[in-house]
PDB file of N, CA and C in Angstrom:
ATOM      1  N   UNK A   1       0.847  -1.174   0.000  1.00  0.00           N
ATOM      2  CA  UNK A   1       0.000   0.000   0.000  1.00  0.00           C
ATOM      3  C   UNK A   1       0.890   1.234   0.000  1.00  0.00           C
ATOM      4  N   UNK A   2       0.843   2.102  -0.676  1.00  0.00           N
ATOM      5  CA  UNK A   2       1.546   3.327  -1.246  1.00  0.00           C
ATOM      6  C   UNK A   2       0.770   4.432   0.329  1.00  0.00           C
ATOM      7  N   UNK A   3       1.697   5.351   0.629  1.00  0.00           N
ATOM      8  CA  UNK A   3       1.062   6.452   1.702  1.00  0.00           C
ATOM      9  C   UNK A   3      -0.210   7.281   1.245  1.00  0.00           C
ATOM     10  N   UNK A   4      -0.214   7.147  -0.005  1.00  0.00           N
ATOM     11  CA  UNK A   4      -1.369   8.191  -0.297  1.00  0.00           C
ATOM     12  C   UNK A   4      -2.721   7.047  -0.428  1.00  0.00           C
ATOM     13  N   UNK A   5      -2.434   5.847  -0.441  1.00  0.00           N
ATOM     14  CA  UNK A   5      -3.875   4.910  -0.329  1.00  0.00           C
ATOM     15  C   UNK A   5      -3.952   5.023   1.367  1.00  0.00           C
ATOM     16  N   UNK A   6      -3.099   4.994   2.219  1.00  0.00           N
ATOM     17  CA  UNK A   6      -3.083   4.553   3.629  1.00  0.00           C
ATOM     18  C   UNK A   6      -3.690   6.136   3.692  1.00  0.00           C
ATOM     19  N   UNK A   7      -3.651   7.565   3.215  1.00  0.00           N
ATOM     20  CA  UNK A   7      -3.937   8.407   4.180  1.00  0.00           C
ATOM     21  C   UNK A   7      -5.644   8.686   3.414  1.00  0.00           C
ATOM     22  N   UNK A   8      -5.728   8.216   2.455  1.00  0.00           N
ATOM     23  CA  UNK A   8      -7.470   8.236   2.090  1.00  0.00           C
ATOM     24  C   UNK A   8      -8.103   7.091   2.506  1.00  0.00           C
ATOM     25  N   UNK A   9      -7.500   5.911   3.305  1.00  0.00           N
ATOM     26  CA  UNK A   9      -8.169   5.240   4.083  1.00  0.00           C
ATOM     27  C   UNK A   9      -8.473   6.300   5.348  1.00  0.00           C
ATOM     28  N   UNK A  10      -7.601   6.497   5.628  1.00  0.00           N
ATOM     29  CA  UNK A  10      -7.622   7.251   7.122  1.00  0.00           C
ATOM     30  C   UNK A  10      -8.185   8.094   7.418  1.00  0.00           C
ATOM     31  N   UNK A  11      -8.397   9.264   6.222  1.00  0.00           N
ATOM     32  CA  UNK A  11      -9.389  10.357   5.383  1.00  0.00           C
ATOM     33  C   UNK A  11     -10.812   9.571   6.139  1.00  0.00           C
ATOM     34  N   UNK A  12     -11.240   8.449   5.275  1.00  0.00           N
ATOM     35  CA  UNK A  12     -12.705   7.606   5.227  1.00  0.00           C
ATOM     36  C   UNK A  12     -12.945   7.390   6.615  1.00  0.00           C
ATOM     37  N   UNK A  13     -12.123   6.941   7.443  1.00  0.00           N
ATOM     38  CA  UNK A  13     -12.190   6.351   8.621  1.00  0.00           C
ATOM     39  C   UNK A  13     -12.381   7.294   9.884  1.00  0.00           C
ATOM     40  N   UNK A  14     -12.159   9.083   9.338  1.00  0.00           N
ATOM     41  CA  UNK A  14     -11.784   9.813  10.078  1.00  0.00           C
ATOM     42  C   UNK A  14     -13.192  10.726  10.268  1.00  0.00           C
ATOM     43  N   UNK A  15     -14.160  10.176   9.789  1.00  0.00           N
ATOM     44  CA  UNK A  15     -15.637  11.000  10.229  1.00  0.00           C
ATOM     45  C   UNK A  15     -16.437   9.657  10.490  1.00  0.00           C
ATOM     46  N   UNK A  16     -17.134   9.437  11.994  1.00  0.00           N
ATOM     47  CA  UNK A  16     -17.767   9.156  12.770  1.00  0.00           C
ATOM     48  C   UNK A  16     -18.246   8.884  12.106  1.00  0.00           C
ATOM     49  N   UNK A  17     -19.788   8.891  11.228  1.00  0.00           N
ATOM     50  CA  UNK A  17     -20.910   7.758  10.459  1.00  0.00           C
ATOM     51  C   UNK A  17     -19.981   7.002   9.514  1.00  0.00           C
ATOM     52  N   UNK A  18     -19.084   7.518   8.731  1.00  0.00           N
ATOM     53  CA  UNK A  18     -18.433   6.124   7.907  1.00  0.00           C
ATOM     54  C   UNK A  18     -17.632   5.288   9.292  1.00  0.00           C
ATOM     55  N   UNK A  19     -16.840   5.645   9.911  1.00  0.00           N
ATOM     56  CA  UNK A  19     -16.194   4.642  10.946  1.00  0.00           C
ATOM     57  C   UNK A  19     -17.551   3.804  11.323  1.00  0.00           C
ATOM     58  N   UNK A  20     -18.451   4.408  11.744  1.00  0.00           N
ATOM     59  CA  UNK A  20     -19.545   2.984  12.269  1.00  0.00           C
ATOM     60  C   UNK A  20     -20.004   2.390  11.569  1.00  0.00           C
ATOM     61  N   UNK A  21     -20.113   2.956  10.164  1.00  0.00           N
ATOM     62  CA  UNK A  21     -20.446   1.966   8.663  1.00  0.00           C
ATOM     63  C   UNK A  21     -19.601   0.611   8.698  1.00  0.00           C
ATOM     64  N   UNK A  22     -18.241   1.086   8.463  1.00  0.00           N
ATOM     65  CA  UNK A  22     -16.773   0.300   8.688  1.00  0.00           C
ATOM     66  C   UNK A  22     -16.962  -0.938   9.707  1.00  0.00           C
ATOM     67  N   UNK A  23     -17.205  -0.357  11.725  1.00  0.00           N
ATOM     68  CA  UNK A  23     -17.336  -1.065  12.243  1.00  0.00           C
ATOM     69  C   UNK A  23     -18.530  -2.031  11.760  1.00  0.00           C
ATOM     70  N   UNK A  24     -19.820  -1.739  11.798  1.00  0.00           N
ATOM     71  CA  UNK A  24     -20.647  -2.977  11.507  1.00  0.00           C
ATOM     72  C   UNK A  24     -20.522  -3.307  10.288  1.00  0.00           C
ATOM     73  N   UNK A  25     -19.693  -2.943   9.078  1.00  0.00           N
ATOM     74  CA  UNK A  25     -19.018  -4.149   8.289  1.00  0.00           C
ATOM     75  C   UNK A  25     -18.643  -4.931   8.521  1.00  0.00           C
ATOM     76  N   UNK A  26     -17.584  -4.842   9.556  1.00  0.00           N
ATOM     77  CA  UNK A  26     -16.789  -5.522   9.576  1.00  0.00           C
ATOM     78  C   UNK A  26     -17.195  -6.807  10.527  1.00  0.00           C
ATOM     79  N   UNK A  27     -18.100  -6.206  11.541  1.00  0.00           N
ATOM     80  CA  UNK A  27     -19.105  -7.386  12.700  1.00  0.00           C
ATOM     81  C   UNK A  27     -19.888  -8.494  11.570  1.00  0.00           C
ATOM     82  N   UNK A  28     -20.062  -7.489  10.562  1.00  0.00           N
ATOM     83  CA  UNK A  28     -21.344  -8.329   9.770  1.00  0.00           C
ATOM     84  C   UNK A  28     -20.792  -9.599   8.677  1.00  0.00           C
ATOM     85  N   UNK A  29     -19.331  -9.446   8.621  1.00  0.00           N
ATOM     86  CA  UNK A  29     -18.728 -10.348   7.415  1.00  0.00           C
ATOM     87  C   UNK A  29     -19.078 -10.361   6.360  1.00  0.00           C
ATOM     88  N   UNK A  30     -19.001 -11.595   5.626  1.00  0.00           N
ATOM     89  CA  UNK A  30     -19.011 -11.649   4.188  1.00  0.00           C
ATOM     90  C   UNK A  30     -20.276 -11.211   3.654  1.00  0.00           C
ATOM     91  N   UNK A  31     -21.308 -11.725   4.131  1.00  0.00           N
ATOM     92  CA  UNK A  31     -22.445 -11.515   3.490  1.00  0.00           C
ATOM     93  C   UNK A  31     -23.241 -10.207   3.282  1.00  0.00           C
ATOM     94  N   UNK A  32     -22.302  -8.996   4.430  1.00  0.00           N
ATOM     95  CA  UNK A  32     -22.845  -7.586   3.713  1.00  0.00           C
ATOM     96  C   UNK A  32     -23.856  -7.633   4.054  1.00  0.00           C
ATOM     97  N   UNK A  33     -24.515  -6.334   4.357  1.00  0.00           N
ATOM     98  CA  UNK A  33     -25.736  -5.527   4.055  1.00  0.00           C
ATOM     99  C   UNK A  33     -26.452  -4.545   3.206  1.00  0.00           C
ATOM    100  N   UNK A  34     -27.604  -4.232   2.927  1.00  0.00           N
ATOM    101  CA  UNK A  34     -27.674  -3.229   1.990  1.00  0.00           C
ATOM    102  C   UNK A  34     -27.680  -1.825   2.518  1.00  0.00           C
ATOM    103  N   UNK A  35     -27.883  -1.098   1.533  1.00  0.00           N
ATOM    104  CA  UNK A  35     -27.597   0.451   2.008  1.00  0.00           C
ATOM    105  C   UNK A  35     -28.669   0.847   2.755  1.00  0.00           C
ATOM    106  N   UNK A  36     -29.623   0.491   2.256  1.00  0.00           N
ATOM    107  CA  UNK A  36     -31.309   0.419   3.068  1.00  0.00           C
ATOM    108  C   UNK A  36     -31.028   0.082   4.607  1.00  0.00           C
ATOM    109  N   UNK A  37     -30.553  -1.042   4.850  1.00  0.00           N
ATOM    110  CA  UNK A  37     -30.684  -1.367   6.537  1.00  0.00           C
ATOM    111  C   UNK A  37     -29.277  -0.850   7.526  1.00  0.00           C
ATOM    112  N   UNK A  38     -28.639  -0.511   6.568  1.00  0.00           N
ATOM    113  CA  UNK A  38     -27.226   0.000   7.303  1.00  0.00           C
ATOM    114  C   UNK A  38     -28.328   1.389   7.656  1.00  0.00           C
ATOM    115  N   UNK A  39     -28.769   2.577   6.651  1.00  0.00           N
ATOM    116  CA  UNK A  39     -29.379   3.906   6.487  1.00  0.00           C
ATOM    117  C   UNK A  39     -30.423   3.972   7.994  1.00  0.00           C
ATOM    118  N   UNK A  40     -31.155   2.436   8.346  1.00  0.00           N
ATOM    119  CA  UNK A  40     -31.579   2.245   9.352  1.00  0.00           C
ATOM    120  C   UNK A  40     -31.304   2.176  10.508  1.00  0.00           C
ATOM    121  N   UNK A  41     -30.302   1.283  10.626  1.00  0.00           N
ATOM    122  CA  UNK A  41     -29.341   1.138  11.991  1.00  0.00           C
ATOM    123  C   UNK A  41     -28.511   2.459  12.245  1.00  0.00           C
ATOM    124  N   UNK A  42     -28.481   3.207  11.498  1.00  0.00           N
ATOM    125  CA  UNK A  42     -27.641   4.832  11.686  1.00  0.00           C
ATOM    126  C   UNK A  42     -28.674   5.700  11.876  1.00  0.00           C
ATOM    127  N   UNK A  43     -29.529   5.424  11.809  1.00  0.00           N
ATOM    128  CA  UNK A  43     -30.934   7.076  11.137  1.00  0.00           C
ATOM    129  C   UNK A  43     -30.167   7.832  10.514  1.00  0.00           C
ATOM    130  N   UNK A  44     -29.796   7.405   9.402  1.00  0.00           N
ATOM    131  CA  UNK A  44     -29.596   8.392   8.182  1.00  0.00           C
ATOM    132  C   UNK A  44     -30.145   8.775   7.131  1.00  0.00           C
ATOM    133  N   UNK A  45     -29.523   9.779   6.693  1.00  0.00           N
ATOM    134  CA  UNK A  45     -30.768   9.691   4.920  1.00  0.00           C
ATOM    135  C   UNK A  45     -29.990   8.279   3.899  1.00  0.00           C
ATOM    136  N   UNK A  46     -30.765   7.762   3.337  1.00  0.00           N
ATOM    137  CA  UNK A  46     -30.270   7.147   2.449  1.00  0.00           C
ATOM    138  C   UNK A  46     -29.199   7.764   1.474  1.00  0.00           C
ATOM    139  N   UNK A  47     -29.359   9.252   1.097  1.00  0.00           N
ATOM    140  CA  UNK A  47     -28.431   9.754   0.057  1.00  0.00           C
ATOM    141  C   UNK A  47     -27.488  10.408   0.837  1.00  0.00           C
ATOM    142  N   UNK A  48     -27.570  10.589   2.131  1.00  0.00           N
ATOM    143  CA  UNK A  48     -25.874  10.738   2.813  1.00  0.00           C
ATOM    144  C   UNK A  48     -25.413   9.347   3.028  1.00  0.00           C
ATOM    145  N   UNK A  49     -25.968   8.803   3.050  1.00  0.00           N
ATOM    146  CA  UNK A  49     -25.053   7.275   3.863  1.00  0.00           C
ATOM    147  C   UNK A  49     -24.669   6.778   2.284  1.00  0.00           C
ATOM    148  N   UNK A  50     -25.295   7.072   0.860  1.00  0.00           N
ATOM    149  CA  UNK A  50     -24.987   6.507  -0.343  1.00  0.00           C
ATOM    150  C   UNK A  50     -23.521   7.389  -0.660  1.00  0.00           C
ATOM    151  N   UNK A  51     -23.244   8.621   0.321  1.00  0.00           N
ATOM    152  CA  UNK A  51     -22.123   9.118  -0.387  1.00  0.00           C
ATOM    153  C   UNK A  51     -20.612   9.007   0.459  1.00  0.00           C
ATOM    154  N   UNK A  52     -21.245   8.047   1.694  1.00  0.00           N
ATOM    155  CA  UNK A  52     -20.469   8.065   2.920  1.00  0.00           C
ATOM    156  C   UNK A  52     -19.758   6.295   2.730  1.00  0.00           C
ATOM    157  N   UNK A  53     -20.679   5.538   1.413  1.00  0.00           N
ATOM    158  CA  UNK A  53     -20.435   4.573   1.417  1.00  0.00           C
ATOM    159  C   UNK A  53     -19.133   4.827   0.221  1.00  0.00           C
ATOM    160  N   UNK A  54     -19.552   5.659  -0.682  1.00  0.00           N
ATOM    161  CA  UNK A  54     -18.623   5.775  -1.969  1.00  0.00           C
ATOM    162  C   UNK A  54     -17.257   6.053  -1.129  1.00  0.00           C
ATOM    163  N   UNK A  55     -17.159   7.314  -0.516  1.00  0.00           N
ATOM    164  CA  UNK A  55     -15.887   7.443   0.071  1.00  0.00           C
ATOM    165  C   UNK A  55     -14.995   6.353   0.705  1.00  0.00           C
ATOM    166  N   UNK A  56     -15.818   5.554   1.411  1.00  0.00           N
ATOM    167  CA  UNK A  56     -15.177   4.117   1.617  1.00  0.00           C
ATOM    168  C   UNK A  56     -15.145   3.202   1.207  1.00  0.00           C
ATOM    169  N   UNK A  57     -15.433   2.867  -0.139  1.00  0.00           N
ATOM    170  CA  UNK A  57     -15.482   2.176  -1.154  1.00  0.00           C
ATOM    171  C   UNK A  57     -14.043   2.458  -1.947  1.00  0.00           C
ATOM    172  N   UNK A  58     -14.288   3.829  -2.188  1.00  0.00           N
ATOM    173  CA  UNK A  58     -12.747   4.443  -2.857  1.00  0.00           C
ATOM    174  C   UNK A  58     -11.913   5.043  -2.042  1.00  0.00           C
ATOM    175  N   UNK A  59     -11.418   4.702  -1.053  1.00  0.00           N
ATOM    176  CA  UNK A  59     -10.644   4.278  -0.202  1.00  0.00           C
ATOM    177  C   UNK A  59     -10.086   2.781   0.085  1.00  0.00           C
ATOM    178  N   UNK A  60     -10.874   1.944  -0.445  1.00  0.00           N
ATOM    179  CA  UNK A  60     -10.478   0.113  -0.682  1.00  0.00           C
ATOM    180  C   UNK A  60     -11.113  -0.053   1.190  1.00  0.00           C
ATOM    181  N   UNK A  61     -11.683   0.287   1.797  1.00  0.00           N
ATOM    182  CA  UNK A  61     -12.120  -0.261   3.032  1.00  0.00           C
ATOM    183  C   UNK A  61     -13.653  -1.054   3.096  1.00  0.00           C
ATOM    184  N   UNK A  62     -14.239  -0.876   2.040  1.00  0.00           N
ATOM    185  CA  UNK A  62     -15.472  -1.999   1.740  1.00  0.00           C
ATOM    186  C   UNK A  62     -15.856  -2.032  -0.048  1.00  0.00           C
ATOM    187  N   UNK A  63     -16.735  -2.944  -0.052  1.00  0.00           N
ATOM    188  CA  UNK A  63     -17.046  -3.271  -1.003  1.00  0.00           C
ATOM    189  C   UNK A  63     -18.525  -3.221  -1.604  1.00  0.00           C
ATOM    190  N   UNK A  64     -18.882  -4.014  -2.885  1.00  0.00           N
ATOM    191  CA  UNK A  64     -20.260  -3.635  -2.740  1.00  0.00           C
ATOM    192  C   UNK A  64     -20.671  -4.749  -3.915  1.00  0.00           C
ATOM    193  N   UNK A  65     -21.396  -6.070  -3.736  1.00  0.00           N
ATOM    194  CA  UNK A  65     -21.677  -6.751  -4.729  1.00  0.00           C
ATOM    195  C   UNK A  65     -23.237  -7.149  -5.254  1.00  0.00           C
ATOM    196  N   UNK A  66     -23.950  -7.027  -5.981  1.00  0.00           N
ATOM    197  CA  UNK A  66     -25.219  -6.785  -6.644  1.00  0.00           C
ATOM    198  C   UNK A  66     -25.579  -8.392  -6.317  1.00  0.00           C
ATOM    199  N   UNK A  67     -26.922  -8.746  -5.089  1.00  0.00           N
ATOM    200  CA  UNK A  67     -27.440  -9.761  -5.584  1.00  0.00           C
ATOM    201  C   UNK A  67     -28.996  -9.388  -5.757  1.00  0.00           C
ATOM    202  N   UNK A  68     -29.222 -10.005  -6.858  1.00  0.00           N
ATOM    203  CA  UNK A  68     -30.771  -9.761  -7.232  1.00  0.00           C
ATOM    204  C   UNK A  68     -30.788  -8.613  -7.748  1.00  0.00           C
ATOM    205  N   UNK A  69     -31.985  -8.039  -6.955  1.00  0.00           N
ATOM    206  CA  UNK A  69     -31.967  -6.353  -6.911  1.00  0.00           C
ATOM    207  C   UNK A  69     -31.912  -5.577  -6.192  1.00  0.00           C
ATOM    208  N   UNK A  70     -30.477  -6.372  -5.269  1.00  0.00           N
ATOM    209  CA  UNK A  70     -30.036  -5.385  -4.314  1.00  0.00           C
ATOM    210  C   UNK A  70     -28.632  -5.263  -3.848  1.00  0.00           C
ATOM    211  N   UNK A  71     -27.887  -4.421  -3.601  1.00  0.00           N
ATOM    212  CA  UNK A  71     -26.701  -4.079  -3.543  1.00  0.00           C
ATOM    213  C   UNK A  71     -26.002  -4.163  -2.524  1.00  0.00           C
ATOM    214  N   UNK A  72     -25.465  -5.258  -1.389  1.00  0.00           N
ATOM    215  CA  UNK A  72     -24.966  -5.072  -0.246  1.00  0.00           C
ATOM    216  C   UNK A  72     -23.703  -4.787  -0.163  1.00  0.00           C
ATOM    217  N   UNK A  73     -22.944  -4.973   0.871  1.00  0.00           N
ATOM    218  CA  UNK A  73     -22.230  -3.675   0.916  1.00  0.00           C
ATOM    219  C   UNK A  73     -21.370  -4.454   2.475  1.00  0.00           C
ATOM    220  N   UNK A  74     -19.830  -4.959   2.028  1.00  0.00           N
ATOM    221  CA  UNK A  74     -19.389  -5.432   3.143  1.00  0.00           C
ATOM    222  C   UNK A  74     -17.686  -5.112   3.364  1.00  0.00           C
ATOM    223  N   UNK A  75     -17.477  -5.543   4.411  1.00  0.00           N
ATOM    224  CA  UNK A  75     -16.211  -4.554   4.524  1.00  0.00           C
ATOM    225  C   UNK A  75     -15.018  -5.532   3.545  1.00  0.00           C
ATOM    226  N   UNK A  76     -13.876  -4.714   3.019  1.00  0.00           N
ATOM    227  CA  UNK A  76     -12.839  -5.362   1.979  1.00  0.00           C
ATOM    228  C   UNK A  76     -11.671  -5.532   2.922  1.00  0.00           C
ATOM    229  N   UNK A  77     -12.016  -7.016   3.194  1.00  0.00           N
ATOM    230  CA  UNK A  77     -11.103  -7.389   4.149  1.00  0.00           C
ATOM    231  C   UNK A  77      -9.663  -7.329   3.377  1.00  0.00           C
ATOM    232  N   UNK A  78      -9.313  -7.803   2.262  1.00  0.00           N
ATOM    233  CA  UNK A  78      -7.973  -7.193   1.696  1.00  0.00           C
ATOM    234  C   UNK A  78      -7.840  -5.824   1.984  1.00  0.00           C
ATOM    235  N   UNK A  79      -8.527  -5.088   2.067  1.00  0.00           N
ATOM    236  CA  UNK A  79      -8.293  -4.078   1.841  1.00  0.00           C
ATOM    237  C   UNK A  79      -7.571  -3.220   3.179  1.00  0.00           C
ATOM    238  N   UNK A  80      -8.741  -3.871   4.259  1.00  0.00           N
ATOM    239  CA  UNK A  80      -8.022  -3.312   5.653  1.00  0.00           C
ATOM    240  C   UNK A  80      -7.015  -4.268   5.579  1.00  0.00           C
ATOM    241  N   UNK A  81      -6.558  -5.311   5.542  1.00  0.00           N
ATOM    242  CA  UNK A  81      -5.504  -6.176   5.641  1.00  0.00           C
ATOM    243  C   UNK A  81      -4.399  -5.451   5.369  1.00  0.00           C
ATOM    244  N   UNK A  82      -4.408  -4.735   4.130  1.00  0.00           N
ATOM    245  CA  UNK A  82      -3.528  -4.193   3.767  1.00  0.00           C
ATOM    246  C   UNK A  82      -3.213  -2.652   4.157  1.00  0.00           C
ATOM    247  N   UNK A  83      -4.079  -1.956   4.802  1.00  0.00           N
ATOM    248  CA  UNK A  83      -3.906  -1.105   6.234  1.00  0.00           C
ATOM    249  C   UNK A  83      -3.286  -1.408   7.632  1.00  0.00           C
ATOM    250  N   UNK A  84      -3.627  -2.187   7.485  1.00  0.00           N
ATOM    251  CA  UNK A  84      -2.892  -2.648   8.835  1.00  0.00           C
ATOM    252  C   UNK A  84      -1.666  -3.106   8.653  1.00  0.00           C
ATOM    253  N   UNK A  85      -1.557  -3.662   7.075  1.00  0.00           N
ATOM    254  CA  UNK A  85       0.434  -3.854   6.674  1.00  0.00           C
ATOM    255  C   UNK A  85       0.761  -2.563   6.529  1.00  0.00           C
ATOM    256  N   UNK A  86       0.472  -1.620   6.111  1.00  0.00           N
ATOM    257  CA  UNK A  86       1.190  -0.573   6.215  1.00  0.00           C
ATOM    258  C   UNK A  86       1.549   0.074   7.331  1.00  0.00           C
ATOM    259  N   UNK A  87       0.441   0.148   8.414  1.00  0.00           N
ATOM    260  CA  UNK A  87       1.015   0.640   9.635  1.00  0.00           C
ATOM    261  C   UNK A  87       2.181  -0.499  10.541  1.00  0.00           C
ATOM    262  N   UNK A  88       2.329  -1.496  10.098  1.00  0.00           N
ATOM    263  CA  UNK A  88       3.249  -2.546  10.989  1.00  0.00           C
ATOM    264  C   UNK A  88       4.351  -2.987  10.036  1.00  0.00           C
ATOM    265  N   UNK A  89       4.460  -2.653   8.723  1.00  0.00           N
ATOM    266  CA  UNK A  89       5.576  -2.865   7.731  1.00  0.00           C
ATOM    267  C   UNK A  89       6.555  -2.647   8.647  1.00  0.00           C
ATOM    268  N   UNK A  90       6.714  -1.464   8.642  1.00  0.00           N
ATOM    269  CA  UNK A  90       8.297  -1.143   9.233  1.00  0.00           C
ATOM    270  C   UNK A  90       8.420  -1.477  10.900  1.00  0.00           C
ATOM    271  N   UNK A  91       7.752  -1.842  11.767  1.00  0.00           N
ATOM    272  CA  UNK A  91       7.239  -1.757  13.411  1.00  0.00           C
ATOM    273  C   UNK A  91       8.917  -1.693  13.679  1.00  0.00           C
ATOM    274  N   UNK A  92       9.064  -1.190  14.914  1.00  0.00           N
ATOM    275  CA  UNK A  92      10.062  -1.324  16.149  1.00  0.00           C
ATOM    276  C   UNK A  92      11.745  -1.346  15.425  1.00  0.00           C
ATOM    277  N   UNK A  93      11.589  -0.231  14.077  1.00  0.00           N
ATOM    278  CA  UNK A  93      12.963   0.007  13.858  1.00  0.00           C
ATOM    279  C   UNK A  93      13.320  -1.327  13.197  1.00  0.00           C
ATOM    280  N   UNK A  94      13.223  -2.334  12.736  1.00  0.00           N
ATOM    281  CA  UNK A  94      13.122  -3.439  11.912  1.00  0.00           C
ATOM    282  C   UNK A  94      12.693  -4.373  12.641  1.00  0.00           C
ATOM    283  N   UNK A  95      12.437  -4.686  13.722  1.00  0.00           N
ATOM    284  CA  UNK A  95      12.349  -6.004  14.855  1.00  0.00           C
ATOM    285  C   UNK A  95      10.946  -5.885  14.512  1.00  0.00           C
ATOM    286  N   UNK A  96      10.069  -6.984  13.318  1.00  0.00           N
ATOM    287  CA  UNK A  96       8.805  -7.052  13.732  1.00  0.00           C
ATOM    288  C   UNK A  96       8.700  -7.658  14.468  1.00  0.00           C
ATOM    289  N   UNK A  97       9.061  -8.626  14.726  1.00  0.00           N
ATOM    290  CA  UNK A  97       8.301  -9.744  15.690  1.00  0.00           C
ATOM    291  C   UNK A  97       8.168  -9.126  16.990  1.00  0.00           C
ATOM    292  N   UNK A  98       8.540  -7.666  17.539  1.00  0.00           N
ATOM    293  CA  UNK A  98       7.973  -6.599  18.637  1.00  0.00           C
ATOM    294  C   UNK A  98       6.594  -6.507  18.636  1.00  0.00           C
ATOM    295  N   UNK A  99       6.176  -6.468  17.144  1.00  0.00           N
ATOM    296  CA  UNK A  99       4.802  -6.335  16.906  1.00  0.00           C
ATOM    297  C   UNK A  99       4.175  -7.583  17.047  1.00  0.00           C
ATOM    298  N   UNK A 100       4.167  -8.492  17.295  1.00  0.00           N
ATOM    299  CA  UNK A 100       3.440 -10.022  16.939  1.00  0.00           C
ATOM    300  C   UNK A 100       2.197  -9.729  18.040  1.00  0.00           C
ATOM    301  N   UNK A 101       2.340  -8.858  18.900  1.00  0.00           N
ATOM    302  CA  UNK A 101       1.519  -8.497  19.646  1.00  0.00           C
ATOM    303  C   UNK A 101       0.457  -7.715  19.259  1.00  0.00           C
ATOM    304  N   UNK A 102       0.196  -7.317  18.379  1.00  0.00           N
ATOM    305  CA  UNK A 102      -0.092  -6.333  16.950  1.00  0.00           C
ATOM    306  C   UNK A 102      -1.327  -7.343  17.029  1.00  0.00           C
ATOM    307  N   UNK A 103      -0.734  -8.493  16.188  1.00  0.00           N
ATOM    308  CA  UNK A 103      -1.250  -9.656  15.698  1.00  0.00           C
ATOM    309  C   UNK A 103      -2.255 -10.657  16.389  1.00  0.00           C
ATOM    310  N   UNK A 104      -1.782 -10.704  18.088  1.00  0.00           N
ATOM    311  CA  UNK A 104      -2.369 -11.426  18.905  1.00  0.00           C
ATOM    312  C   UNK A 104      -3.193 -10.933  19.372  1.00  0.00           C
ATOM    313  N   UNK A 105      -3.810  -9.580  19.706  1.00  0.00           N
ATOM    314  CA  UNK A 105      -4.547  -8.815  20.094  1.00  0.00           C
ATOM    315  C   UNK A 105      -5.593  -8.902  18.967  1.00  0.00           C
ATOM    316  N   UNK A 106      -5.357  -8.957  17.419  1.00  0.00           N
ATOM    317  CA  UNK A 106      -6.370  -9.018  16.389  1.00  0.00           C
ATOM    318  C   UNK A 106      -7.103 -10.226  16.513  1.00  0.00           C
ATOM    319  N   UNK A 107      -6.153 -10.852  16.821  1.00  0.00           N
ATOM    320  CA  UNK A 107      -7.459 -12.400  17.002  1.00  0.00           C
ATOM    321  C   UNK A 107      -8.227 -11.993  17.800  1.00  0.00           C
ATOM    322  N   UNK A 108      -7.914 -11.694  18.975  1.00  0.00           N
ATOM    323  CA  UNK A 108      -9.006 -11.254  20.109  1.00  0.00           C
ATOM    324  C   UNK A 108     -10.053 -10.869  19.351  1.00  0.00           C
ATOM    325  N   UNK A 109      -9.845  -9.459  19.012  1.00  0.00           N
ATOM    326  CA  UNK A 109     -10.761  -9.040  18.731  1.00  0.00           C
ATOM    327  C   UNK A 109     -12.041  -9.646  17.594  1.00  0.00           C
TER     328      UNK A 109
END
């Protein structure tokens, strides 16, 4: 991941209704939700949360795949994967394995 993808993730991540978009992506896994019941669980308008989704879409932090006739919408686990390599690429002056703790704490969660 190049610095200018890591700081328009960070951009996306850095206003409160997309971060909670993000979080219950990411609770919700593969199977996504649509824009409709996310717009619900937030009380939002549908056409702010449709422009709150683009920003994190083009940022690589979720995704969005058409079934039927409807569009859900789940987080791009490559995508944070590869956020989180960028912030731990270099960890502790070259000593990653400082960080493995990084790592063990993610399972937790």
């Amino acid at each position: 991941m190049k610095t200018s993808q890591a700081l328009d993730a960070f951009s996306a991540l850095s206003h409160e209704t997309r971060l909670t978009v993000f979080k219950i992506l990411i609770k919700e896994g593969e199977q996504g939700l649509s824009a409709g019941v996310i717009a619900k669980q937030l009380d939002v308008q549908p056409s702010t949360l449709t422009a709150h989704l683009h920003i994190l879409k083009r940022a690589g932090l979720i995704q969005s795949t058409r079934q039927q006739q409807k569009i859900l919408y789940s987080a791009d686990l490559q995508g944070t994967r590869n956020l989180l390599c960028f912030l731990t690429r270099e960890c502790c002056q070259g000593h990653p394995e400082i960080c493995a703790e990084l790592s063990d704490s993610a399972k937790v969660c």
